[in-house]
Protein backbone atom coordinates (compact mmCIF):
# COMPACT_ATOMS: atom_id res chain seq x y z
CA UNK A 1 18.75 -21.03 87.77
CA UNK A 2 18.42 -20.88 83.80
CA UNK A 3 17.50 -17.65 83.69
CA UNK A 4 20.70 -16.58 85.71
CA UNK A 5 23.02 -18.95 83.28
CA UNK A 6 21.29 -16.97 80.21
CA UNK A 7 21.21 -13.53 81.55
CA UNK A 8 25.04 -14.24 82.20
CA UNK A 9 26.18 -15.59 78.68
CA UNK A 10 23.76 -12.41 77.24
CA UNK A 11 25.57 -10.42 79.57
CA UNK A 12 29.31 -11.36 78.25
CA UNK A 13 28.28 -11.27 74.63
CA UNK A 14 27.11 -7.42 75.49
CA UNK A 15 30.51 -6.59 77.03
CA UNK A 16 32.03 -8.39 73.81
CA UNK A 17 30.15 -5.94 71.52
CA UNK A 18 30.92 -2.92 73.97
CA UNK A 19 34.98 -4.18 73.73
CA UNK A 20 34.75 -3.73 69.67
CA UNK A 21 34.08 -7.13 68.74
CA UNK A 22 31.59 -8.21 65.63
CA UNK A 23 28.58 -10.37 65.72
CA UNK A 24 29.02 -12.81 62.83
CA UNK A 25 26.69 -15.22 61.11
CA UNK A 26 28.57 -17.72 62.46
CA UNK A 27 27.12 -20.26 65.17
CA UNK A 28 28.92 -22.05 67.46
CA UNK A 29 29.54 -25.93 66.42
CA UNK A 30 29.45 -27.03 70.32
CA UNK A 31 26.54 -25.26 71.61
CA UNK A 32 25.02 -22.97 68.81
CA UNK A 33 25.31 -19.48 70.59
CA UNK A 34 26.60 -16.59 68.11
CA UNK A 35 30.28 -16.13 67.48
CA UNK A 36 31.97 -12.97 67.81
CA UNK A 37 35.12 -11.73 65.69
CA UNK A 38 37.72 -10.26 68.30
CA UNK A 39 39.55 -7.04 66.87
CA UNK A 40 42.34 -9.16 66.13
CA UNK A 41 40.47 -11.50 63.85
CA UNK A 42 40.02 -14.51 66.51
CA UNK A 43 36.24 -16.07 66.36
CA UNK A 44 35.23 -16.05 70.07
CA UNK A 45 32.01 -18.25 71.63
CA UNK A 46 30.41 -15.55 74.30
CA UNK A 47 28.66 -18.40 75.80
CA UNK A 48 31.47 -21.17 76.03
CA UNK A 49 34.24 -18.42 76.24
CA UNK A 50 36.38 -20.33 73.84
CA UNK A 51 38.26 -19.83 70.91
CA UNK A 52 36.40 -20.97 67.73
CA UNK A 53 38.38 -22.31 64.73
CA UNK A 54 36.30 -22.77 61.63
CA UNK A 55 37.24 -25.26 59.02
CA UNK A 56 35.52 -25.32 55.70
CA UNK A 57 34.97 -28.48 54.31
CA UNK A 58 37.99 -30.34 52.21
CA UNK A 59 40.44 -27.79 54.30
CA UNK A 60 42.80 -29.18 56.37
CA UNK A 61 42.52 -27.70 60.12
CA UNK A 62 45.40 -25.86 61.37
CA UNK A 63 48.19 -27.60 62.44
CA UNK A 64 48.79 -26.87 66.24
CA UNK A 65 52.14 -26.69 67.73
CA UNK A 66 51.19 -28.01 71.11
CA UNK A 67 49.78 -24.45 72.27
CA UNK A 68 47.03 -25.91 73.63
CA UNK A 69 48.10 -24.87 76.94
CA UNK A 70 48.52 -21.43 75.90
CA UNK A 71 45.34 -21.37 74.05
CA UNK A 72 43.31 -22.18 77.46
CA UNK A 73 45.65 -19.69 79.37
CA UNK A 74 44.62 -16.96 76.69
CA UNK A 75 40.79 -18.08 77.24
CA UNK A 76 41.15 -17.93 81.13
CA UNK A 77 42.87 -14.75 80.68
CA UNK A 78 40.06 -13.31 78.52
CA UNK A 79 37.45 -14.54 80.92
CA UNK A 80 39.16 -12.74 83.49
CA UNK A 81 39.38 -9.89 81.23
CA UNK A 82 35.66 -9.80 80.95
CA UNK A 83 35.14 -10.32 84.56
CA UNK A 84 37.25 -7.29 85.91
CA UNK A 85 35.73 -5.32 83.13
CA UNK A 86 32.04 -5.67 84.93
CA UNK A 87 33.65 -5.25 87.97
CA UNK A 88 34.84 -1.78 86.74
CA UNK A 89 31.97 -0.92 85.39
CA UNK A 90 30.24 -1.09 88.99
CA UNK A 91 32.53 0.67 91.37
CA UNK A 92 32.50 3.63 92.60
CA UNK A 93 35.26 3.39 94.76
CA UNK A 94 38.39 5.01 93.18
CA UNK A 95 40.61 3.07 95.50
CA UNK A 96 39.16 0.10 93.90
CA UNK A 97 39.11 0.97 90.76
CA UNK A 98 43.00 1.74 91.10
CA UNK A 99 43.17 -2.27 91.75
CA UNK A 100 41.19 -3.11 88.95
CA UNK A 101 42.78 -1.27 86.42
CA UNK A 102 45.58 -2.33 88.28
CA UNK A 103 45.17 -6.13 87.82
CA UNK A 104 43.39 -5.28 83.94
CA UNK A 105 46.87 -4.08 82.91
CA UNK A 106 48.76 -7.02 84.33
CA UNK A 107 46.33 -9.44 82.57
CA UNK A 108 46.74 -7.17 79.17
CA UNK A 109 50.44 -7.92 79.49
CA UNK A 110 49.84 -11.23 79.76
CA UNK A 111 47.89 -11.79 76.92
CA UNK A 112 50.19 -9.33 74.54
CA UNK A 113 53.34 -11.66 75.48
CA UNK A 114 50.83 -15.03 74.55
CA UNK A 115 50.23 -13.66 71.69
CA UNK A 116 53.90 -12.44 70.61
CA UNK A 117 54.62 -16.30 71.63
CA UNK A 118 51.83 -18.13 69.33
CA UNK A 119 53.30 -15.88 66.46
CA UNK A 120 56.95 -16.88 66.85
């Protein structure tokens, strides 16, 4: 049961270095595993498949605007990314690979009209 739980986390941190993101030195402060730098700058836990803020000491942490919500939408949302990504990576079938992409492009949307909404 381990073994499947490990292979799985090594697994997503893979398809995080095949989707352009960067292994940093960085560990992560909940359960040690690696942290990866997303091409848009965000630190990203493989294993927890959370955001990662990092606050140096004597810095204040950013101030949140109650986007906690849409932080934990844009994780599920990036899970699900990851997820559908394996998935299309396995077919064969065009038919459903036409759904996949399909559904990949909806959650894309998604997560470009989060982000434009944590900006603003």
């Amino acid at each position: 049961m381990q073994s499947k739980q490990n292979d799985s986390h090594i697994k997503r941190m893979a398809d995080l270095l095949r989707q352009g993101a960067t292994l940093t030195d960085l560990a992560c402060p909940n359960c040690s595993s690696p942290l990866f730098r997303l091409q848009d700058g965000t630190l990203w836990c493989g294993k927890d498949e959370k955001k990662v803020v990092v606050v140096k000491e004597g810095e204040e942490p950013p101030k949140t605007e109650g986007n906690s919500g849409m932080d934990k939408l844009e994780t599920i949302l990036m899970a699900k990314v990851q997820d559908l990504q394996v998935k299309i990576e396995k077919t064969n079938n065009v038919e459903e690979l036409g759904k996949l992409a399909s559904a990949l492009n909806e959650l894309l949307s998604s997560l470009e009209k989060i982000k434009k909404m944590n900006k603003s």
